[in-house]
Protein backbone atom coordinates (compact mmCIF):
# COMPACT_ATOMS: atom_id res chain seq x y z
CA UNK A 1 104.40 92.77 92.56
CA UNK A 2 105.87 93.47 94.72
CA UNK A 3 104.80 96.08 96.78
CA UNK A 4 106.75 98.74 97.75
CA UNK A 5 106.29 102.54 99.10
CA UNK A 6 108.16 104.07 95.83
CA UNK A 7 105.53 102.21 93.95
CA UNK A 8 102.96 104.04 95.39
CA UNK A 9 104.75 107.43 95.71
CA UNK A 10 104.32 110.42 92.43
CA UNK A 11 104.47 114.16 91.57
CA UNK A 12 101.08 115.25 90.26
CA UNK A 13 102.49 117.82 88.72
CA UNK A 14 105.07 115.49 86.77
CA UNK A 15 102.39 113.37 85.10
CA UNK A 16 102.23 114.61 81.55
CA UNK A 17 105.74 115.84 81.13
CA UNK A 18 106.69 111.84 82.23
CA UNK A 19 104.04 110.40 80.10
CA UNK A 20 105.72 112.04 76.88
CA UNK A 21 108.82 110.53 78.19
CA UNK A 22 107.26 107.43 78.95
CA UNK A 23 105.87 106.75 76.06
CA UNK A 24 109.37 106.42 74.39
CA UNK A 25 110.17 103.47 76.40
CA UNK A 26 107.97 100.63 74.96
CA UNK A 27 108.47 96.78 73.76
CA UNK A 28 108.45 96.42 70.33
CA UNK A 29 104.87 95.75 68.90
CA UNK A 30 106.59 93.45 66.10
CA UNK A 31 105.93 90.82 69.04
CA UNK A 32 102.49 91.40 69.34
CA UNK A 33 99.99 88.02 68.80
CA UNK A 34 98.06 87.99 65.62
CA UNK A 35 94.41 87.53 65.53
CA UNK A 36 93.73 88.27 69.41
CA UNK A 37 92.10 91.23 70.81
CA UNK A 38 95.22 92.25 73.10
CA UNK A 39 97.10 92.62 69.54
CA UNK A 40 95.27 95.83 68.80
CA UNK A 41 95.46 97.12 72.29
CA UNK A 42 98.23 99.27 73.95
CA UNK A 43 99.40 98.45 77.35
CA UNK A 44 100.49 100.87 80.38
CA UNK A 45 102.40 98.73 82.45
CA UNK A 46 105.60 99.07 85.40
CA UNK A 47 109.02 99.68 84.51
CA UNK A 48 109.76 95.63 85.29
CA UNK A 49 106.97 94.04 83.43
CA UNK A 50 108.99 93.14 80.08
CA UNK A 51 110.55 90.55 82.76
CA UNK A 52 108.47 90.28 85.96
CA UNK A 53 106.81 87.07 86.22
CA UNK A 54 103.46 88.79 86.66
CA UNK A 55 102.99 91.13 84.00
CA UNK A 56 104.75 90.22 80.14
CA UNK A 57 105.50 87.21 80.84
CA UNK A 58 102.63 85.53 82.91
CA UNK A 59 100.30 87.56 80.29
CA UNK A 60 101.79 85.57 77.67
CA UNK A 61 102.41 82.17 79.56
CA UNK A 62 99.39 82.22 81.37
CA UNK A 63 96.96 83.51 79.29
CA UNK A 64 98.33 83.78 75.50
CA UNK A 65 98.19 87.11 75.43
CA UNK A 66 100.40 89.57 73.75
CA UNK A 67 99.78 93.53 73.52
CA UNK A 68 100.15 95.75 70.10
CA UNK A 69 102.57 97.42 72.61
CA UNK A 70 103.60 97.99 76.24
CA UNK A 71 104.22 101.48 77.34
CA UNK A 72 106.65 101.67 80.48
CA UNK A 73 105.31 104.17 82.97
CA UNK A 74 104.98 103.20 86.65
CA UNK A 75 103.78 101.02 89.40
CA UNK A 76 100.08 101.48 89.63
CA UNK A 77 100.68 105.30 90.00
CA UNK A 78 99.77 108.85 88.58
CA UNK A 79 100.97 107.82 84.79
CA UNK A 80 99.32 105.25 84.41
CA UNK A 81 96.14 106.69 85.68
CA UNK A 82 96.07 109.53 82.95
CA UNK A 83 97.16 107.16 80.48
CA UNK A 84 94.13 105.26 81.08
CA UNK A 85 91.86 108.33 81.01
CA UNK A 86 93.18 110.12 78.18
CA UNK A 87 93.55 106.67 76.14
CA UNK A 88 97.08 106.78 75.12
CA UNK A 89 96.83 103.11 76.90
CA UNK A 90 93.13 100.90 76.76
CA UNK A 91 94.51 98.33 79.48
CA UNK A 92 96.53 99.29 82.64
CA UNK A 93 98.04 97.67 85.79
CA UNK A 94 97.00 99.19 88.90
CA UNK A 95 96.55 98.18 92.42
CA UNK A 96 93.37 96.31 93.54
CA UNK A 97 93.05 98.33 96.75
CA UNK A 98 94.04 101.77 94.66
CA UNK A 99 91.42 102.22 91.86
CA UNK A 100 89.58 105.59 92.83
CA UNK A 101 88.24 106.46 89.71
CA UNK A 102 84.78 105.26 88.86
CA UNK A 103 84.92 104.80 85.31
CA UNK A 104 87.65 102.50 85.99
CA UNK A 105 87.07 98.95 85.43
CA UNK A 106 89.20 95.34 87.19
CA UNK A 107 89.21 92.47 84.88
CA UNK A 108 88.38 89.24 86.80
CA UNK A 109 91.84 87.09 86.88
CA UNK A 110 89.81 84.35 86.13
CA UNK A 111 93.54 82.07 85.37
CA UNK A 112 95.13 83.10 88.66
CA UNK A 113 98.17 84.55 87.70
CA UNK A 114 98.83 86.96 90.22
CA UNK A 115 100.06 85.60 93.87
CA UNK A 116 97.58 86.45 96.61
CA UNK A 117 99.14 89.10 98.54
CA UNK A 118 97.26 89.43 101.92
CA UNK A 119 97.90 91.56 104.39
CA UNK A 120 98.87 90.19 107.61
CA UNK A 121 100.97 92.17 110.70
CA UNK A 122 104.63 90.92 111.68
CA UNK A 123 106.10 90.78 114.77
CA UNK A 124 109.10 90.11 116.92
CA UNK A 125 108.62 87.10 118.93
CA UNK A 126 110.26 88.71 121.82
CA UNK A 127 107.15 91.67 121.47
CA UNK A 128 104.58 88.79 120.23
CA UNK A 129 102.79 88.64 124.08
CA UNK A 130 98.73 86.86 124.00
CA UNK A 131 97.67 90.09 124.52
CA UNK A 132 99.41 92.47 121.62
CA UNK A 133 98.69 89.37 119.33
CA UNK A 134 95.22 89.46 120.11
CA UNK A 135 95.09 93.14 119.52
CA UNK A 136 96.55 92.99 116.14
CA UNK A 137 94.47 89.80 115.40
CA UNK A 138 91.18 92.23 115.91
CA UNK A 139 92.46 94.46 113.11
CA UNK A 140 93.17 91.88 110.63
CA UNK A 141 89.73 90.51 111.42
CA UNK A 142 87.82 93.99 110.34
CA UNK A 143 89.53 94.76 106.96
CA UNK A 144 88.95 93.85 103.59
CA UNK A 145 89.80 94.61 100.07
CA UNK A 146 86.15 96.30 99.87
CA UNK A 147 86.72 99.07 103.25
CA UNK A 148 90.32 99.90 102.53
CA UNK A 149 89.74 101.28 99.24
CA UNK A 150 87.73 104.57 100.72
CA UNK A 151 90.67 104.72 103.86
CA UNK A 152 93.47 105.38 100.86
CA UNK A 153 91.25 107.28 98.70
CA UNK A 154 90.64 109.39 101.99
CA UNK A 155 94.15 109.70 102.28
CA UNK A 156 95.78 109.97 99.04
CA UNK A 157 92.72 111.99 96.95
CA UNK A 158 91.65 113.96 99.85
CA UNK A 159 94.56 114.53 101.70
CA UNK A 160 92.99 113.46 104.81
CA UNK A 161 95.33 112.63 108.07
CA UNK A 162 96.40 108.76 108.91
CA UNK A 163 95.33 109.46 112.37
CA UNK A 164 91.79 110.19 112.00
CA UNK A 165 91.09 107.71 109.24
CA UNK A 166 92.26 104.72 111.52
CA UNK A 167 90.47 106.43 114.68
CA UNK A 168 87.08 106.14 112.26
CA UNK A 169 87.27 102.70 111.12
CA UNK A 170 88.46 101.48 114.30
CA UNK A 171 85.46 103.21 116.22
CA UNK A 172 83.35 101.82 113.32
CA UNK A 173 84.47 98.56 114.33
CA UNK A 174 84.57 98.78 117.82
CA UNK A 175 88.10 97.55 117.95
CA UNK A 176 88.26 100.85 120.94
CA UNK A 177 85.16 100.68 122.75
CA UNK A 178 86.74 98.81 125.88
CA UNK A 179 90.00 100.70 127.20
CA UNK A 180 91.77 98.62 129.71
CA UNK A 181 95.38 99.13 130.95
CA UNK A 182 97.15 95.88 130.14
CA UNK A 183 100.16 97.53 128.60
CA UNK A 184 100.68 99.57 131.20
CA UNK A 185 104.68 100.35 131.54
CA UNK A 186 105.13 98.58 128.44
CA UNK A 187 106.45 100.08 125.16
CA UNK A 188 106.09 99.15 121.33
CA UNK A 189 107.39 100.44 117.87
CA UNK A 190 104.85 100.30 114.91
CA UNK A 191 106.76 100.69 111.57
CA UNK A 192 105.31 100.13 108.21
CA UNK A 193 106.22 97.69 105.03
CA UNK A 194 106.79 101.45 103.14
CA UNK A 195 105.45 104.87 102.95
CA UNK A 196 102.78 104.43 101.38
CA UNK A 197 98.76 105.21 101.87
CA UNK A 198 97.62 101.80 102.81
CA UNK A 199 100.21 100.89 104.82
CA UNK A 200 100.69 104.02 107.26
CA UNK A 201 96.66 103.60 107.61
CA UNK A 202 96.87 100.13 108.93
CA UNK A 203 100.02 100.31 111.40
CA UNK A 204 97.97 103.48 112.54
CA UNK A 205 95.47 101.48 113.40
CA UNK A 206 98.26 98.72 115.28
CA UNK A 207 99.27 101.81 117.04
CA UNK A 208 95.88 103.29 118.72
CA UNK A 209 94.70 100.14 119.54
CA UNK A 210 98.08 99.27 121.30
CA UNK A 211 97.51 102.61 123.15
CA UNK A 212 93.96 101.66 123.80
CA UNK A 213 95.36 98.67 125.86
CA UNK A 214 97.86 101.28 127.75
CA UNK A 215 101.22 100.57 125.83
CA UNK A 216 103.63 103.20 125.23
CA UNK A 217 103.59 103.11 121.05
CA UNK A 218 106.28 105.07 119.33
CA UNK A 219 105.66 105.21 115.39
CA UNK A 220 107.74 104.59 112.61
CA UNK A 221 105.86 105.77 109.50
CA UNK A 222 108.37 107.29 106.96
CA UNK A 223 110.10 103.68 106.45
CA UNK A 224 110.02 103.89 102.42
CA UNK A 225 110.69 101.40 100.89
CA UNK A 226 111.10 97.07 102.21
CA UNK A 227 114.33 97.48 102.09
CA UNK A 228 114.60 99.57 104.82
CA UNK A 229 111.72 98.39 106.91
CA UNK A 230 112.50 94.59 106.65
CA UNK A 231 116.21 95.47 108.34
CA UNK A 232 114.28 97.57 110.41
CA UNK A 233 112.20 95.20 112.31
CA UNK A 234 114.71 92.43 111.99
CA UNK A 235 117.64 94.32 113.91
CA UNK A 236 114.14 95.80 116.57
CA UNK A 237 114.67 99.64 115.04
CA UNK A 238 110.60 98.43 115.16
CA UNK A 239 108.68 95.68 116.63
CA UNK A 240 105.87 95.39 114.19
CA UNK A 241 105.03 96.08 110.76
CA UNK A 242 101.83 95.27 108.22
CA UNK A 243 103.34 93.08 105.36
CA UNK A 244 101.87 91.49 102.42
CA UNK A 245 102.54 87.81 102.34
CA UNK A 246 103.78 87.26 98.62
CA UNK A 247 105.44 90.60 98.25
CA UNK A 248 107.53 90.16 101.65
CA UNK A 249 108.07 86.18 100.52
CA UNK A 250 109.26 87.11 97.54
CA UNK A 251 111.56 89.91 98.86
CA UNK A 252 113.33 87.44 101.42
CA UNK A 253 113.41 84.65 99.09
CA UNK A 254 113.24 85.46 95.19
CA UNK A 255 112.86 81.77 94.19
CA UNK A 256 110.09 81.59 96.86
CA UNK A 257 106.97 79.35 95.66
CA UNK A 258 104.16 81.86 95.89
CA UNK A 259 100.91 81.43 94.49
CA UNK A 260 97.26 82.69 94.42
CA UNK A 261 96.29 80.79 97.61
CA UNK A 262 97.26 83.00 100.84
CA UNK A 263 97.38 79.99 102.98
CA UNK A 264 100.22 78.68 100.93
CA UNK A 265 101.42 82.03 100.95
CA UNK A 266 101.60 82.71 105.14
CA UNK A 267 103.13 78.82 105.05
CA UNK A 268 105.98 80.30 102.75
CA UNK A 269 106.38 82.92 104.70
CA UNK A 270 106.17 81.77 108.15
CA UNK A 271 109.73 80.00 107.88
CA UNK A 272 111.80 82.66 106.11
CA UNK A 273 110.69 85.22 109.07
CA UNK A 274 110.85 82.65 111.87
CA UNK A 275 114.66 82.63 110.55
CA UNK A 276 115.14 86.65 111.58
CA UNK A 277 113.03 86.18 114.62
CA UNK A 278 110.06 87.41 113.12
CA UNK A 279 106.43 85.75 113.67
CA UNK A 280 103.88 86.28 110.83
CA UNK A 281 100.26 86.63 112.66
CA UNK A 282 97.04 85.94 110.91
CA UNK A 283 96.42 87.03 107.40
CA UNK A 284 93.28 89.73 106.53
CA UNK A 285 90.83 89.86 103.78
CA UNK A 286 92.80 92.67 102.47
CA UNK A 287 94.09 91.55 99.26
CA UNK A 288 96.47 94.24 97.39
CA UNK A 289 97.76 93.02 94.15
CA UNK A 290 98.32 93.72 90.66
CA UNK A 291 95.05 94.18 88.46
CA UNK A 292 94.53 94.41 84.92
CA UNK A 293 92.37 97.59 84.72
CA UNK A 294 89.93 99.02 81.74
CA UNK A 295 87.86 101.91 81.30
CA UNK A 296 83.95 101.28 80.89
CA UNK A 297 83.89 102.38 77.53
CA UNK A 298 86.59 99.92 76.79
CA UNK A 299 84.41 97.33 78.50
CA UNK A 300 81.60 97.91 77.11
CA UNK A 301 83.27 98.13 73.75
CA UNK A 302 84.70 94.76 73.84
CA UNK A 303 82.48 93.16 76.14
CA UNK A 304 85.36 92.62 78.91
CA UNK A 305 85.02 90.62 81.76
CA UNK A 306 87.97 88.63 82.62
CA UNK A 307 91.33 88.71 81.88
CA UNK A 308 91.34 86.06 78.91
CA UNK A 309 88.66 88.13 76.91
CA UNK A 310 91.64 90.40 75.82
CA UNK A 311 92.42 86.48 74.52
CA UNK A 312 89.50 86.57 71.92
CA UNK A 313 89.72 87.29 67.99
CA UNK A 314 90.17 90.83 67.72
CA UNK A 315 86.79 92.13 66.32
């Protein structure tokens, strides 16, 4: 938390030399708690999670857990990944919608301390029409934590385009077996929270089934970062984005009450974007947040299920 396209964005070729740098910038394992399983385990964690909510200190608050150390390295990306395979770390924070590898393992957040961050599509009232809300509606309906996963693997591991990825879940869905023409002489800008996998998939998809219905779609995909998109779609640069409902609550309002329950979330939400003009539509079962992430040989070494079992007596 939260997400963001730079968080998502690495250099292959980069990894190890950063790792070695990396590992330099750690917490102090002086802090670590004494007796618990975490206390013998090192941590590979984003460059904010000494003092994000989410990560150091929800660990602690939340679940009374405290790491041997916390290695700095980055935001569900590249280092953190090779960290995790080669060891240097035994727990990691990745992205739920981003873990490729197979020998990789989620621990259930069985406390709920990460906000549920659903994806949902935002639009300009003045664009929000029955019809394009219905549209973009239909694609919310069809995805899912479970389908995206193989759409950015597709993307990011095997460099497949945006274009054809959407096309095939779309026609998988039939969300473009009936053409029809009500957009005809109409026009719409899809944008995306950043540049990112997930997120150029899905306003893909908000763009070819727009076109399906006969509107005129001009894309905005190389929006990096919420920053930029967020003034983008407020000042209509673009008319519609894919957002994630804590990530984009907490970027308008950083006191913002989020929690794990998305409908709390989207009610959040809803006000702070009705202020810029800005209607939130409905939420998906796409969930993208932070996840606490093991190796099977760490699981099966320690017998890890959920998130408090790094809580246990260390063995």
């Amino acid at each position: 938390m939260p997400r963001n396209g730079l968080a998502r964005m690495g250099a292959a070729m980069l990894v190890i030399a950063m790792i070695a740098g990396a590992c330099s910038k750690s917490t102090p394992p002086s802090t670590a708690s004494k007796g618990t399983l975490a206390s013998t385990l090192v941590f590979g964690a984003p460059k904010d999670c000494p003092t994000n909510k989410f990560c150091q200190i929800g660990l602690k608050n939340t679940y009374g857990i405290v790491f041997k150390e916390v290695r700095l390295l980055d935001s569900g990306g590249p280092l953190t990944v090779t960290a995790l395979r080669s060891g240097t770390v035994q727990v990691g924070e990745l992205f739920s919608t981003s873990i490729y590898d197979p020998n990789f393992v989620a621990l259930v957040d069985d406390k709920h301390l990460e906000a549920a961050d659903y994806l949902a599509p935002v639009i300009r009232k003045a664009k929000a029409t029955p019809d394009v809300v219905a549209l973009l509606n239909g694609v919310s309906s069809k995805l899912t934590t479970q389908n995206i996963v193989p759409l950015n693997k597709a993307f990011d591991v095997d460099k497949k385009g945006a274009k054809s990825i959407a096309k095939g879940f779309l026609d998988q869905n039939g969300l473009l077996a009936s053409k029809t023409s009500t957009g005809t002489g109409k026009s719409i800008t899809v944008g995306v929270s950043g540049a990112f996998e997930e997120s150029i998939i899905v306003a893909e998809m908000y763009a070819q089934v727009l076109e399906n219905a006969g509107y005129k779609v001009k894309r905005e995909l190389s929006l990096g970062t919420r920053p930029v998109s967020d003034p983008a779609l407020f000042n209509g640069q673009i008319d519609v984005k894919p957002e994630y409902l804590a990530s984009e609550a907490q970027h308008l309002d950083p006191n913002a009450d989020i929690t794990g329950d998305p409908a709390h979330n989207a009610d959040v939400l809803k006000p702070l974007l009705a202020a810029k003009g800005v209607e939130l539509l409905q939420y998906s079962n796409l969930l993208d947040n932070d996840v606490f992430v093991v190796t099977k040989a760490t699981q099966t070494k320690y017998n890890l299920v959920n998130v408090s079992d790094l809580a246990k007596p260390a063995p």
